[in-house]
Protein backbone atom coordinates (compact mmCIF):
# COMPACT_ATOMS: atom_id res chain seq x y z
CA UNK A 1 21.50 70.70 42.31
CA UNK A 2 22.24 74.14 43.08
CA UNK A 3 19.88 75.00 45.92
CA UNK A 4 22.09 71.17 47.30
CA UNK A 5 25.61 72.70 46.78
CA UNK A 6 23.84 76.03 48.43
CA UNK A 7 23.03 74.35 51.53
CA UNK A 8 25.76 72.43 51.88
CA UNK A 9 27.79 75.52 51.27
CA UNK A 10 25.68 77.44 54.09
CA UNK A 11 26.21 74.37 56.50
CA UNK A 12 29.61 74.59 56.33
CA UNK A 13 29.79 78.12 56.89
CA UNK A 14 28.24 77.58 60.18
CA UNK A 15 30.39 74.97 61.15
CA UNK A 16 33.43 76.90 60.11
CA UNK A 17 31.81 80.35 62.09
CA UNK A 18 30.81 77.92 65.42
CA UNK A 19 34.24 76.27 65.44
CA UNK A 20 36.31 80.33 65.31
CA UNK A 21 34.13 81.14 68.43
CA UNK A 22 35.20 78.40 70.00
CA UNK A 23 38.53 78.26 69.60
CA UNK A 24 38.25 81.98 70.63
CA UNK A 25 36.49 81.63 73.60
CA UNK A 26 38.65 78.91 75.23
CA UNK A 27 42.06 80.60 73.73
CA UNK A 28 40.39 83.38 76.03
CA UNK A 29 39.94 81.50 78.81
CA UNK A 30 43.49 79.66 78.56
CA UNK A 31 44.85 83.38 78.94
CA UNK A 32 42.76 84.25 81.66
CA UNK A 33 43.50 81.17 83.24
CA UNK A 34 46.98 81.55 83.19
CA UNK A 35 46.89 84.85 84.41
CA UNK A 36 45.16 84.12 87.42
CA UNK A 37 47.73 80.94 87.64
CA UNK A 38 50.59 83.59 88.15
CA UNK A 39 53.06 82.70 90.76
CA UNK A 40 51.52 83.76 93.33
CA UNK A 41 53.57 81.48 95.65
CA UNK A 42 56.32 80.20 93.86
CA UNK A 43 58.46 80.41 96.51
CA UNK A 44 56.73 77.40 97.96
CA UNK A 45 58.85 75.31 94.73
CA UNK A 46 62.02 76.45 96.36
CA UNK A 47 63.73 74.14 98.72
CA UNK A 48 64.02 75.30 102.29
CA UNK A 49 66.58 74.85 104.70
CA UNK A 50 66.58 72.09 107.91
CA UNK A 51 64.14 73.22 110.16
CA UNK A 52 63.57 76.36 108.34
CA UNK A 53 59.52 76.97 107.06
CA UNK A 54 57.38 79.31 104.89
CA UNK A 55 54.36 80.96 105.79
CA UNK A 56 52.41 82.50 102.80
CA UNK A 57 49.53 85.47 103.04
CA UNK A 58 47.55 86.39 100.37
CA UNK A 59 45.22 89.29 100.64
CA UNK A 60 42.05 89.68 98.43
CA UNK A 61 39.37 91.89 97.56
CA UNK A 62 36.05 91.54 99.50
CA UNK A 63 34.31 91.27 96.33
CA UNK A 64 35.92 89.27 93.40
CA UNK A 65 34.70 89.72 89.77
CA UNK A 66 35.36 91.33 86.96
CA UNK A 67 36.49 95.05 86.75
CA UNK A 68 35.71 95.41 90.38
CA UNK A 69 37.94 96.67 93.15
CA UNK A 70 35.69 95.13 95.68
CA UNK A 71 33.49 96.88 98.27
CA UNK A 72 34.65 99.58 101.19
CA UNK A 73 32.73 99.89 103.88
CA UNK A 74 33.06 102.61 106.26
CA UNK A 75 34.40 101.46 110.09
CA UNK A 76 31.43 100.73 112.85
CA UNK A 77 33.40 98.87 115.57
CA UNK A 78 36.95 99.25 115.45
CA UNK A 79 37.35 98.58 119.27
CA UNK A 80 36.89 95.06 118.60
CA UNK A 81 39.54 92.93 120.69
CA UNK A 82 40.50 90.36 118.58
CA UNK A 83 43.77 88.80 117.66
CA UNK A 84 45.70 85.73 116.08
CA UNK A 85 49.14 85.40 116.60
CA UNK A 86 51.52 83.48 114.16
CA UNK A 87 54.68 80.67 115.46
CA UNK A 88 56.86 82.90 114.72
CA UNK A 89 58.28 86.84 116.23
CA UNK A 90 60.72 89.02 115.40
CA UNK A 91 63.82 89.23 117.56
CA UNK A 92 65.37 92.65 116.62
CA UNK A 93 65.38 95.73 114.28
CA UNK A 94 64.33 95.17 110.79
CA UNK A 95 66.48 96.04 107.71
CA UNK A 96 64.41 96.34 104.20
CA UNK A 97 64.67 96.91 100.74
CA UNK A 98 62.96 97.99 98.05
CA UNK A 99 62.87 97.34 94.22
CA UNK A 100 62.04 100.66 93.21
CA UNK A 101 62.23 99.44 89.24
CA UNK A 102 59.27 97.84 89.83
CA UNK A 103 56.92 100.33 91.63
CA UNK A 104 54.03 101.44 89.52
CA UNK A 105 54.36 105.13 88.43
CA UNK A 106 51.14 106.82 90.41
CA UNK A 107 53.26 106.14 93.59
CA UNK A 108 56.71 106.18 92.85
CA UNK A 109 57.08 109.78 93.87
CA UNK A 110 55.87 108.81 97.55
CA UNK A 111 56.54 104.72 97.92
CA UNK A 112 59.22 105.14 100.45
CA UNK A 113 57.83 107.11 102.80
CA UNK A 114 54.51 105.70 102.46
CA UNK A 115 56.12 102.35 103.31
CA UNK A 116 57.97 103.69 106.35
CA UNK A 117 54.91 104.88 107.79
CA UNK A 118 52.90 101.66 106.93
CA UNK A 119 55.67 100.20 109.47
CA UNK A 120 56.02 102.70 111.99
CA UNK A 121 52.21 101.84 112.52
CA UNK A 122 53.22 98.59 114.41
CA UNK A 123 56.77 99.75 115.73
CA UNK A 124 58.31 102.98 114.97
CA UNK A 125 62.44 102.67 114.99
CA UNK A 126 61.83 99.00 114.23
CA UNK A 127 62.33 98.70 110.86
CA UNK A 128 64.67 100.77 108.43
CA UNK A 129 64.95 101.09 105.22
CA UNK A 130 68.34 99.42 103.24
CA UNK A 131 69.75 99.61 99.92
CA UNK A 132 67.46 98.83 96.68
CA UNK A 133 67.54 95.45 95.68
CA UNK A 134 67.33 93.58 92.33
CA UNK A 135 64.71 91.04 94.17
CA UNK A 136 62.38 89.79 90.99
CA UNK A 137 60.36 87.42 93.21
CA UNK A 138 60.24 86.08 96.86
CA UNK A 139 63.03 84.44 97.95
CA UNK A 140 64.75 82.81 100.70
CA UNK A 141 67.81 85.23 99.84
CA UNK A 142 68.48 87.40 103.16
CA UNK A 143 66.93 90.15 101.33
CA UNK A 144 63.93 91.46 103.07
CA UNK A 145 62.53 92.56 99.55
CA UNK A 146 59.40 94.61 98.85
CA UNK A 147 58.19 94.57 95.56
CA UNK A 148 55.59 94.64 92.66
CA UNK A 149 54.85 91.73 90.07
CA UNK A 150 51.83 90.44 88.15
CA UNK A 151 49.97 88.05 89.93
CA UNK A 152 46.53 86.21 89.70
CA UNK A 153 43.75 88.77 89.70
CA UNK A 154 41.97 87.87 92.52
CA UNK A 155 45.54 88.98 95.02
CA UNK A 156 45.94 92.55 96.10
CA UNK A 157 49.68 91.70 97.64
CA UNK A 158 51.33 88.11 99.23
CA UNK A 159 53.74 88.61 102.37
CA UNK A 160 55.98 85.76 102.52
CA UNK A 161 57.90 84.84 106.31
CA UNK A 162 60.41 82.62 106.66
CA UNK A 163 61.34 81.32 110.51
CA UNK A 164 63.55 79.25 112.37
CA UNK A 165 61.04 75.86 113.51
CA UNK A 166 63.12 75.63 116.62
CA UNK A 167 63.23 79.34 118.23
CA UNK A 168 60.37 81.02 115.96
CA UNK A 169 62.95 83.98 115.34
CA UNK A 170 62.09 85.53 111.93
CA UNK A 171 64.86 84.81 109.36
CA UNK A 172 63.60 86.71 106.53
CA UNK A 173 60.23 88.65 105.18
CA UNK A 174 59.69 89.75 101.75
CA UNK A 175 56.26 91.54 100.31
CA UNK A 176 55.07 91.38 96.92
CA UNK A 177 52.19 94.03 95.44
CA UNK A 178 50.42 92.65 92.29
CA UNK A 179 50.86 94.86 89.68
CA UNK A 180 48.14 93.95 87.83
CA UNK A 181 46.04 96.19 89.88
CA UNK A 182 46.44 99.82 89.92
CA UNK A 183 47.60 101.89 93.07
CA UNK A 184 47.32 105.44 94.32
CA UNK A 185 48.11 107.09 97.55
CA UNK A 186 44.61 108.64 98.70
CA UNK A 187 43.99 111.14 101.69
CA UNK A 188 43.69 110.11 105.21
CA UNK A 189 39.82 110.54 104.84
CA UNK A 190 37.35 109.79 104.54
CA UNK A 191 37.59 105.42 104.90
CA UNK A 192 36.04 105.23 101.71
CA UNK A 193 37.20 107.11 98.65
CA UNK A 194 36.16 106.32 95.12
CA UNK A 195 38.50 108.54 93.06
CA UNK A 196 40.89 107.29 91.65
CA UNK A 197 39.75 103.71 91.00
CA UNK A 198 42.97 102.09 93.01
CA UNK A 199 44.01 100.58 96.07
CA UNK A 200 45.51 102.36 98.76
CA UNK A 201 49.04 101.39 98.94
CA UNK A 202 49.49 102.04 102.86
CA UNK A 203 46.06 100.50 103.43
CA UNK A 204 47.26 97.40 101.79
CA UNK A 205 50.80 97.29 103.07
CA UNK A 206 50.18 98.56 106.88
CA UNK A 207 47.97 95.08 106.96
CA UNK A 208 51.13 93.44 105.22
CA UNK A 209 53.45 94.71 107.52
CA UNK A 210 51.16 93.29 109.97
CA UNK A 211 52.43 89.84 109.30
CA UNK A 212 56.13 90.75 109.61
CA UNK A 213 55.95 91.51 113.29
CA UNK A 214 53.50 88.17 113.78
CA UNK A 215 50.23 88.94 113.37
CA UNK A 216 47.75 86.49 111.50
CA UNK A 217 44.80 87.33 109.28
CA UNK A 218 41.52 87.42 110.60
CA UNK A 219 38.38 86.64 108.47
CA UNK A 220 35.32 86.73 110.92
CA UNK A 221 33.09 89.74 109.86
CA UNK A 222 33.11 90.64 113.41
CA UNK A 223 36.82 91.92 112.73
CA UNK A 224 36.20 93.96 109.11
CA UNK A 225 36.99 97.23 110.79
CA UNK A 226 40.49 95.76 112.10
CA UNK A 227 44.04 96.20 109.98
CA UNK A 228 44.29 92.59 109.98
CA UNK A 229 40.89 91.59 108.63
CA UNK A 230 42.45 89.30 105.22
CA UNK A 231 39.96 91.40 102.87
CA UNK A 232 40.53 94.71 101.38
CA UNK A 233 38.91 97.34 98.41
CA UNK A 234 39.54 100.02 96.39
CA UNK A 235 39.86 103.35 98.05
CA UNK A 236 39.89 101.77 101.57
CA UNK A 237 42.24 103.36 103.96
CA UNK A 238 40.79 102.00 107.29
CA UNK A 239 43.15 99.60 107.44
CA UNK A 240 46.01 102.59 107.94
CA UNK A 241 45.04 103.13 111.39
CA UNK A 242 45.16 100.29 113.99
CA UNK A 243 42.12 99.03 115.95
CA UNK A 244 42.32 97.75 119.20
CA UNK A 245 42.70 93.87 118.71
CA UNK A 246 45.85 95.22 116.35
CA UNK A 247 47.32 97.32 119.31
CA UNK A 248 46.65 94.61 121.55
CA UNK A 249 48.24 92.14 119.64
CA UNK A 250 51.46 94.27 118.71
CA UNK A 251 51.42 94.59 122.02
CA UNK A 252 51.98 91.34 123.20
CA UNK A 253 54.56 89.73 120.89
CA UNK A 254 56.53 93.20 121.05
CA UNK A 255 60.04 92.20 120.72
């Protein structure tokens, strides 16, 4: 009778032990799950305007999985000639504004003129920098806001461009940085730096300023050494300097 109530105390156990991992492991994965399911694009939920539309980029590491920045690889052909341009163009100068409560601490001390020169790369005098703003999120709110927020872990930053459907004039930009992932601001060299484990910010947000003046992403491997190639890594800062598809396309939709 005992070596009975022994094994059905043992079985139990078991059952009790299997059913804690379990619930573990998929109360694990319901977190990770939601924080990849961050809004990324909530904006998109937000009504728009008559003949008013959205364009959303989102920029990802080259390599996504865990505890990996993805992989830099040092420039072989950036005189590649390549271009997209979006519907849309920018009709005049540029006022925006930064929420400098939510900048991550390594680059606080620098953010603003980081940012500046991550737009004078496309247009110098074109864009100015305003007032902070209080900007949480991207919104239709004639704010051009740039910003940091937690977002899903595979998006380095999401550049969000509102424009008329009738001219194509710009109406309103905002930038958001996930702040999930950690930032630095690394020298101008070499391409590929591995100290500190962080993305460049005016890597990332020279190739997000990209988009404000009309430029599309580009995603054949032929164009990896370009600014607007849509992947990016940690200690990358290739993407500070323009290629020649970039200049040529800048060139063309110039305002």
């Amino acid at each position: 009778m005992k070596a009975r109530w022994s094994i059905y105390f043992l079985a139990g156990f078991f059952s009790l032990a299997a059913l804690s991992v379990t619930i573990s492991a998929l109360t694990e994965a319901q977190s990770r799950a939601a924080d990849d399911d961050d809004d990324d694009e909530d904006a998109l939920d937000d009504a728009l305007p008559s003949r008013v539309d959205l364009r959303v980029f989102i920029l990802r590491p080259r390599v996504v999985k865990p505890n990996h920045l993805g992989t830099c690889v040092p420039s072989s052909n950036p005189k590649v000639n390549h271009f997209d341009v979006t519907a849309w163009h920018l009709s005049g100068p540029i006022v925006w504004s930064l929420n400098r409560s939510t900048v991550p601490r390594r680059v606080a001390g620098s953010v603003d003129s980081v940012l500046n020169q991550s737009f004078d790369a496309w247009y110098s005098g074109m864009f100015s920098q305003g007032p902070d703003t209080r900007a949480k999120r991207a919104k239709l709110d004639r704010v051009n806001a740039i910003l940091w927020k937690k977002m899903g872990r595979s998006t380095l930053g999401a550049t969000f461009v509102w424009f008329s459907i009738d001219s194509g004039e710009v109406l309103e930009v905002d930038t958001v940085f996930n702040k999930r992932h950690p930032w630095a601001i690394f020298p101008n060299a070499p391409e590929c730096q591995s100290a500190p484990d962080a993305y460049d910010l005016q890597n990332i947000a020279t190739h997000e300023f990209g988009h404000w003046v009309g430029l599309d992403d580009l995603f054949d491997d032929a164009d990896k050494d370009l600014t607007m190639y849509g992947f990016s890594a940690g200690g990358e800062v290739k993407k500070r300097t323009l290629g020649t598809g970039d200049v040529n396309g800048k060139n063309e939709i110039q305002p």
